[in-house]
C-alpha atoms as a PDB file:
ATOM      1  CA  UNK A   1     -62.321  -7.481  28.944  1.00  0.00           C
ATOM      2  CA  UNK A   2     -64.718 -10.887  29.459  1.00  0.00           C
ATOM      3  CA  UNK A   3     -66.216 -12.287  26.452  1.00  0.00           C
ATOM      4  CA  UNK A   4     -70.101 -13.648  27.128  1.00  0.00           C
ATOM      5  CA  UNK A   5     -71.398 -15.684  24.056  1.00  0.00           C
ATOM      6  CA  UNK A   6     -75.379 -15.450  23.425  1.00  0.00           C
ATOM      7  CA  UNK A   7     -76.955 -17.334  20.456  1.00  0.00           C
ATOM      8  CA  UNK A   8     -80.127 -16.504  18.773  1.00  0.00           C
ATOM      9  CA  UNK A   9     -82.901 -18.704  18.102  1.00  0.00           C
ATOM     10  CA  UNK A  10     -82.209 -19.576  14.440  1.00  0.00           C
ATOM     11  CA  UNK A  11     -82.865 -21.305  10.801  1.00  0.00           C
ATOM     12  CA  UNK A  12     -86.191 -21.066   9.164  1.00  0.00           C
ATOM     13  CA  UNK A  13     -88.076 -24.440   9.150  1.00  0.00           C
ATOM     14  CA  UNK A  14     -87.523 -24.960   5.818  1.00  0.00           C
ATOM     15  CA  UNK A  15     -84.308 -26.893   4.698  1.00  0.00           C
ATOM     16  CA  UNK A  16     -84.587 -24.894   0.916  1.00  0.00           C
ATOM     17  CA  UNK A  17     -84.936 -21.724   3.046  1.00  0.00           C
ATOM     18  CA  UNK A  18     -82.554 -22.191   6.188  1.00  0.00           C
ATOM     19  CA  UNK A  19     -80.641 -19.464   7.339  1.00  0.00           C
ATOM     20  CA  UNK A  20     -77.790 -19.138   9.749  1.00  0.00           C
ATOM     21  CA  UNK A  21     -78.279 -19.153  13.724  1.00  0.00           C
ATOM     22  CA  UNK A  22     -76.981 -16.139  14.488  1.00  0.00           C
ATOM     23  CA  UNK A  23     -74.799 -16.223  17.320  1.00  0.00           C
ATOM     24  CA  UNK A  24     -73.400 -13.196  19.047  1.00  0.00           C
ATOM     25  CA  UNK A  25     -70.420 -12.064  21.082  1.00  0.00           C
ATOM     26  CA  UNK A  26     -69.988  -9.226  23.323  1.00  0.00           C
ATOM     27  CA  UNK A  27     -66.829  -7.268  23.305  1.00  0.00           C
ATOM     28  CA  UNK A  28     -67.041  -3.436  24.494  1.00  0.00           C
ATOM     29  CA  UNK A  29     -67.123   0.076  23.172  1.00  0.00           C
ATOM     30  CA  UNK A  30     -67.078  -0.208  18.970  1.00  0.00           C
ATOM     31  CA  UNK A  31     -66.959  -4.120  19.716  1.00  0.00           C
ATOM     32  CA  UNK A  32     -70.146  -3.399  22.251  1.00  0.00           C
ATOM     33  CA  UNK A  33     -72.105  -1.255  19.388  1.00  0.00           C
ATOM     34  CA  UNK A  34     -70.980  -4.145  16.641  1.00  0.00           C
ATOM     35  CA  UNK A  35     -72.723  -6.751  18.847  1.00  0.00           C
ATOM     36  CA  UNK A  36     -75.830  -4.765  19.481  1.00  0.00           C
ATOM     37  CA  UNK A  37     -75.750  -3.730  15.687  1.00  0.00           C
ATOM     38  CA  UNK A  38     -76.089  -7.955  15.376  1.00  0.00           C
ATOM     39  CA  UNK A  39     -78.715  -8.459  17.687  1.00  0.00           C
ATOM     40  CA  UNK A  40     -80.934  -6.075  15.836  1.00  0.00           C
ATOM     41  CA  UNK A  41     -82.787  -7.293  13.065  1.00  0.00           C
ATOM     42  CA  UNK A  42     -81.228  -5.207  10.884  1.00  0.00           C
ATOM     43  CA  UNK A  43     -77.878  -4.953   8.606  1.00  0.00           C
ATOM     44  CA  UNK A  44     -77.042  -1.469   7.518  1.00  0.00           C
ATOM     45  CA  UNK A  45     -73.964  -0.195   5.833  1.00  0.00           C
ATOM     46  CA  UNK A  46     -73.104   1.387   8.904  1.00  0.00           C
ATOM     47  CA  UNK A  47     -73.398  -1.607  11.012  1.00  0.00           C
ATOM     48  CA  UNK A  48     -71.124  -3.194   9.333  1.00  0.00           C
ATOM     49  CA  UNK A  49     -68.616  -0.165   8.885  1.00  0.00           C
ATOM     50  CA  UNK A  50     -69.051  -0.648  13.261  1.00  0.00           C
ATOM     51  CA  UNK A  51     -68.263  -4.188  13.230  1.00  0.00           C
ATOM     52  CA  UNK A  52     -65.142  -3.431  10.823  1.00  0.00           C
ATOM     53  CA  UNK A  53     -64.100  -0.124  13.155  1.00  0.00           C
ATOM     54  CA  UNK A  54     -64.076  -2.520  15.983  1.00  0.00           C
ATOM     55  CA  UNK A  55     -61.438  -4.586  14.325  1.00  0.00           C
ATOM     56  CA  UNK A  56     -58.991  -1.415  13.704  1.00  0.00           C
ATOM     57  CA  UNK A  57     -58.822  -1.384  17.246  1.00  0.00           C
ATOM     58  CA  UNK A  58     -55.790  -2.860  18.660  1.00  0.00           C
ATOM     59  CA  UNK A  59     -56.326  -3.261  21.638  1.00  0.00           C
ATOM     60  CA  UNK A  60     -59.148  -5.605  21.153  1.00  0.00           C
ATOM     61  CA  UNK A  61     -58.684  -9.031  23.052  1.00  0.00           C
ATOM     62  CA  UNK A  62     -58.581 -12.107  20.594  1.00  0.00           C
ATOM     63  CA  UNK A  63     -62.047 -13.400  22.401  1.00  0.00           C
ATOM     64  CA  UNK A  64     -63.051 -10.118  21.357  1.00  0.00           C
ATOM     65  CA  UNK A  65     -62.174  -9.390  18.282  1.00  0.00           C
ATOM     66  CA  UNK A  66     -63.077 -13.168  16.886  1.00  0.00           C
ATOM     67  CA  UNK A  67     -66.337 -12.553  18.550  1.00  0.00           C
ATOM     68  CA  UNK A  68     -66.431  -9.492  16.171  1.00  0.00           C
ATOM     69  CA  UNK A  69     -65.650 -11.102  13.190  1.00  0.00           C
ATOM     70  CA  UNK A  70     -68.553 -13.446  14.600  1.00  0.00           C
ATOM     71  CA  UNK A  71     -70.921 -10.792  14.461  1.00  0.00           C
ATOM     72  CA  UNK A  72     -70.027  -9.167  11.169  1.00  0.00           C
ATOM     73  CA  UNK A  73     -70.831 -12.290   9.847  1.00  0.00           C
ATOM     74  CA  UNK A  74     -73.616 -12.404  10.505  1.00  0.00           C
ATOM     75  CA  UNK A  75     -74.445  -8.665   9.446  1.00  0.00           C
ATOM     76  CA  UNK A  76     -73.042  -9.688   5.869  1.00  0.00           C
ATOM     77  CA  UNK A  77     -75.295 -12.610   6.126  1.00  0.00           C
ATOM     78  CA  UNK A  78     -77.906 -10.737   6.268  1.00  0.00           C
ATOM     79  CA  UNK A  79     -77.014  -8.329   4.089  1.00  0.00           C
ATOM     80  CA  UNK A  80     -76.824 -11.459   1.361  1.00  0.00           C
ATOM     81  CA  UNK A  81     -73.110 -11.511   1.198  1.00  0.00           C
ATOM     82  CA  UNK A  82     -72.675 -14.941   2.349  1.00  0.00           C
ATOM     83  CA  UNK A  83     -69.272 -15.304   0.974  1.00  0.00           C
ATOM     84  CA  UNK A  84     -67.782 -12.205   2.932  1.00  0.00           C
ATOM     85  CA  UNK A  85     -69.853 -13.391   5.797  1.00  0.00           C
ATOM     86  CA  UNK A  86     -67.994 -17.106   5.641  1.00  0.00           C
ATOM     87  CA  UNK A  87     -64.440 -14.621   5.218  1.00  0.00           C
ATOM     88  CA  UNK A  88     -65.582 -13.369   8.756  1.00  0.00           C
ATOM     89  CA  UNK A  89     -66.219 -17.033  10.491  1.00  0.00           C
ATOM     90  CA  UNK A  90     -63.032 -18.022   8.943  1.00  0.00           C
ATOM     91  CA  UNK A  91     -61.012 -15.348  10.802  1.00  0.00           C
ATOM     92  CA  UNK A  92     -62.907 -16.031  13.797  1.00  0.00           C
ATOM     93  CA  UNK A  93     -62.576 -19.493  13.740  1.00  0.00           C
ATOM     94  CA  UNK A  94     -58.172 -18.947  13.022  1.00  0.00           C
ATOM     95  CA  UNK A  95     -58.532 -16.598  16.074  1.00  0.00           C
ATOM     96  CA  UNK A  96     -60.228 -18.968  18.136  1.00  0.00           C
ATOM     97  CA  UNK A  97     -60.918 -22.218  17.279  1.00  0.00           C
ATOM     98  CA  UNK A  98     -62.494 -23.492  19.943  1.00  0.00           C
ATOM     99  CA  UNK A  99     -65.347 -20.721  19.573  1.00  0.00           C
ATOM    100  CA  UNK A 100     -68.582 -22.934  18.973  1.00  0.00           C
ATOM    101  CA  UNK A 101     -70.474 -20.742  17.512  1.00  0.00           C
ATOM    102  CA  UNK A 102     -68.436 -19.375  15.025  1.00  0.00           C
ATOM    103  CA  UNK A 103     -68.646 -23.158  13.734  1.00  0.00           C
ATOM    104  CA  UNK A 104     -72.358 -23.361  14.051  1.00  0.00           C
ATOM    105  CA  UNK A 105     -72.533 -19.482  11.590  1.00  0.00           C
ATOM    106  CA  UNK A 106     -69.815 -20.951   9.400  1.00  0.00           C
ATOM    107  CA  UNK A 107     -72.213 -24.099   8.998  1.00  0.00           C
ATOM    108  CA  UNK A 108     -75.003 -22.510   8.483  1.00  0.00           C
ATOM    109  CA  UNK A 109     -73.930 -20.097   5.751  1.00  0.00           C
ATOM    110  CA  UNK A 110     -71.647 -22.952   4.276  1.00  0.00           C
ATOM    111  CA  UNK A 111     -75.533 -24.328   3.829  1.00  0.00           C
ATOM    112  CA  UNK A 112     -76.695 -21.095   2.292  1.00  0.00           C
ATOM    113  CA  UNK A 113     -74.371 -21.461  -0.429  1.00  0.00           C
ATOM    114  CA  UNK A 114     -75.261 -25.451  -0.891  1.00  0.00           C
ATOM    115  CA  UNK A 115     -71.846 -26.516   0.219  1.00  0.00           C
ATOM    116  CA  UNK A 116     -73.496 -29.297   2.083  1.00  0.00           C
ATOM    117  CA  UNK A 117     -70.283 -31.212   3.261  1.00  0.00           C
ATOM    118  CA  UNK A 118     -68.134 -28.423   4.818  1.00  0.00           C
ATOM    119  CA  UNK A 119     -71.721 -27.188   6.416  1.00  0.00           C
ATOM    120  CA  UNK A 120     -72.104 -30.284   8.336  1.00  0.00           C
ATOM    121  CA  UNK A 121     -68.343 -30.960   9.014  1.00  0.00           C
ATOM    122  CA  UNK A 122     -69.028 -27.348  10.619  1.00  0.00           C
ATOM    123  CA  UNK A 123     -71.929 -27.807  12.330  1.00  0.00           C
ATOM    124  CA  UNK A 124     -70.632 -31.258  13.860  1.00  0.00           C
ATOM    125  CA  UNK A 125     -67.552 -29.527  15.133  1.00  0.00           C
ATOM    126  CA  UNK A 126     -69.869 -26.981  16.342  1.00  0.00           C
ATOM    127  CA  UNK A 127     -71.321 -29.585  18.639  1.00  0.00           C
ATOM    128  CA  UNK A 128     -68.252 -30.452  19.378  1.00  0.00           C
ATOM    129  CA  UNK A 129     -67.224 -27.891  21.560  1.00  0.00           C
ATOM    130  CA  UNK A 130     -68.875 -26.152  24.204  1.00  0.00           C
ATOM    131  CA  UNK A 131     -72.241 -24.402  22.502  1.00  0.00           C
ATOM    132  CA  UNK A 132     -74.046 -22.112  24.447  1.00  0.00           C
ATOM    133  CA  UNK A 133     -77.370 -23.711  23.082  1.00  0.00           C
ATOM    134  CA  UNK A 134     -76.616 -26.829  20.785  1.00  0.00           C
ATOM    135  CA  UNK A 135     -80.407 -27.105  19.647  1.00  0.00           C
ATOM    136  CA  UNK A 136     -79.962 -24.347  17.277  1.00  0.00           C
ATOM    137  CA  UNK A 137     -76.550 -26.522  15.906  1.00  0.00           C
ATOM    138  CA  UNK A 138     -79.321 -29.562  16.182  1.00  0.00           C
ATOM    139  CA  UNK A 139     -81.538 -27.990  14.089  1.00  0.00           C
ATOM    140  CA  UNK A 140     -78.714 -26.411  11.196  1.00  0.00           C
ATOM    141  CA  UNK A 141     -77.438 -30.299  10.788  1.00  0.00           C
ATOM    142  CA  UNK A 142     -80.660 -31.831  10.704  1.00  0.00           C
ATOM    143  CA  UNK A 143     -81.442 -28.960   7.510  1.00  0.00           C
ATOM    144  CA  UNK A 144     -77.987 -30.015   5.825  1.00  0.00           C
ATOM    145  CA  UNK A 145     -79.124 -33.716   6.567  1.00  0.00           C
ATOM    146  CA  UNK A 146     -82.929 -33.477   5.539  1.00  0.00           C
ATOM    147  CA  UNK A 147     -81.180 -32.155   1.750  1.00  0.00           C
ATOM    148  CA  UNK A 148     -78.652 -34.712   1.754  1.00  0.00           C
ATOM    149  CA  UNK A 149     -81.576 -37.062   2.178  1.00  0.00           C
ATOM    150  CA  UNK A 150     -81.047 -38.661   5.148  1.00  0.00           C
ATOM    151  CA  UNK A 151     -84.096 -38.127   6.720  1.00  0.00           C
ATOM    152  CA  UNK A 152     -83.809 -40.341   9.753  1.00  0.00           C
ATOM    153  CA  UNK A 153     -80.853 -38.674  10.986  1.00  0.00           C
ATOM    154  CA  UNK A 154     -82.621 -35.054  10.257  1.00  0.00           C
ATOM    155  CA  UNK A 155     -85.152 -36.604  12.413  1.00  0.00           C
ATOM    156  CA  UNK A 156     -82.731 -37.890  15.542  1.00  0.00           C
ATOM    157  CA  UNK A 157     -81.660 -34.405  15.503  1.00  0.00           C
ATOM    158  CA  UNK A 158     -85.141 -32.522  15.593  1.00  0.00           C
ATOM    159  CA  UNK A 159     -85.803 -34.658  18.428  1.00  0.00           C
ATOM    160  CA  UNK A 160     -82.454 -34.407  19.958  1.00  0.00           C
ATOM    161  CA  UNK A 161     -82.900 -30.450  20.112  1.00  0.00           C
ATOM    162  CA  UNK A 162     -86.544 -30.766  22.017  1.00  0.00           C
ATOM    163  CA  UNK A 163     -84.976 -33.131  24.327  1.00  0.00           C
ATOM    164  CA  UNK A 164     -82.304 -30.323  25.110  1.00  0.00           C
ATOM    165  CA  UNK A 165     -85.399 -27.384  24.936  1.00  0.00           C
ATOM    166  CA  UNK A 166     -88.943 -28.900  25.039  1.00  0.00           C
ATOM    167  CA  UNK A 167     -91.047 -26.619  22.773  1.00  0.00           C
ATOM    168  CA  UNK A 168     -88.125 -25.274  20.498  1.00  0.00           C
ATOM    169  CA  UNK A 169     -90.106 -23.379  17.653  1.00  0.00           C
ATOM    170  CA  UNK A 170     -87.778 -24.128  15.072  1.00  0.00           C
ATOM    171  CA  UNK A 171     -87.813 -27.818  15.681  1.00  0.00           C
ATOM    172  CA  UNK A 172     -90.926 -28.339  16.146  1.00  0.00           C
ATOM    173  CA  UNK A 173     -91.898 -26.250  12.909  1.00  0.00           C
ATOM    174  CA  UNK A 174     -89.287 -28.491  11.231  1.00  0.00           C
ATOM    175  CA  UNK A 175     -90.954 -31.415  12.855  1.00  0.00           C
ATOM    176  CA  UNK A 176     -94.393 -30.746  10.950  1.00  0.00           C
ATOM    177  CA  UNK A 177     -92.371 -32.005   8.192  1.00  0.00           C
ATOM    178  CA  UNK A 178     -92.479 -35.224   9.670  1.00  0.00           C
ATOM    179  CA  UNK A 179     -94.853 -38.208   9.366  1.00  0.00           C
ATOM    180  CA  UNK A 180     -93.891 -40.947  11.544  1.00  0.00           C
ATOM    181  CA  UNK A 181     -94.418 -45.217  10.530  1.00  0.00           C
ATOM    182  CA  UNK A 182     -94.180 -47.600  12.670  1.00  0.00           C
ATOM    183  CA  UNK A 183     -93.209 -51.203  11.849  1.00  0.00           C
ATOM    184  CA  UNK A 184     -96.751 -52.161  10.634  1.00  0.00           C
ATOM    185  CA  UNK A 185     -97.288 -48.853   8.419  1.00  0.00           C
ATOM    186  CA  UNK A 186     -99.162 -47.112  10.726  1.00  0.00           C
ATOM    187  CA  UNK A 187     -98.419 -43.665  12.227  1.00  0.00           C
END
């Protein structure tokens, strides 16, 4: 069974208010429905009782099934159990740890929960490996960085994620945030 990774466009502008950036897996049959329960907008019981059918099922690859516990992640994410939702990136991440975007969800919800360290040791390892679309990882760190207060680095990284995709929404919302000096005190 191949594994094809797909992110989401991600994390609200607002450091206070950032959420994780979603990224999906696809697997197939319960795997299949738990990815397509993710990429809705939703995050019903039953979605999740998918996601954790999928995972009862043997023969499930380990690209698959950590790209499952990827996606119930980010179902209990949404469903404000950030806690069970890190639980899920954990498993993924000890099933595969060279899947990226298991890092990047683990980072983001790390953030949720204000554990500002381990979200940016995440999202750095994140960047680490091969993402499917590293803005979105650009725009996570530069949230954990903006709280920690180090603004100029939030900044390399809002910039760093249009250079990568010119007209990224989420940076550039993030970017209105921004008021540039030069040397002399002008902007």
């Amino acid at each position: 069974m191949s594994l094809f990774h797909a992110i989401a466009a991600a994390l609200a502008a607002s450091a206070q208010a950032a959420s994780p950036a979603p990224s999906y897996v696809i697997g197939g049959t319960a795997a299949q429905d738990c990815y397509e329960a993710a990429r809705g907008s939703g995050a019903f019981h039953s979605d999740i009782q998918t996601c954790l059918a999928a995972l009862e099922d043997m023969r499930l690859s380990i690209g698959d099934r950590a790209g499952t516990y990827v996606n119930l992640g980010i179902l209990l994410r949404r469903r404000g159990a950030t806690e069970r939702a890190i639980d899920a990136y954990d498993r993924a991440i000890a099933l595969r740890p060279d899947l990226a975007e298991a890092w990047l969800n683990r980072g983001a919800a790390r953030f949720a929960v204000d554990d500002r360290e381990a979200a940016l040791a995440d999202l750095n390892r994140a960047l680490e490996l091969d993402l499917a679309e590293p803005e979105v990882a650009l725009v996570n760190r530069a949230a954990v960085l903006e709280a920690q207060g180090d603004v100029e680095a939030a900044y390399r990284d809002l910039t760093a994620a249009l250079e990568i995709e010119p007209g990224y929404p989420p940076a550039l919302e993030a970017l209105e945030r921004y008021e540039v000096r030069t040397a002399d005190g002008g902007t």
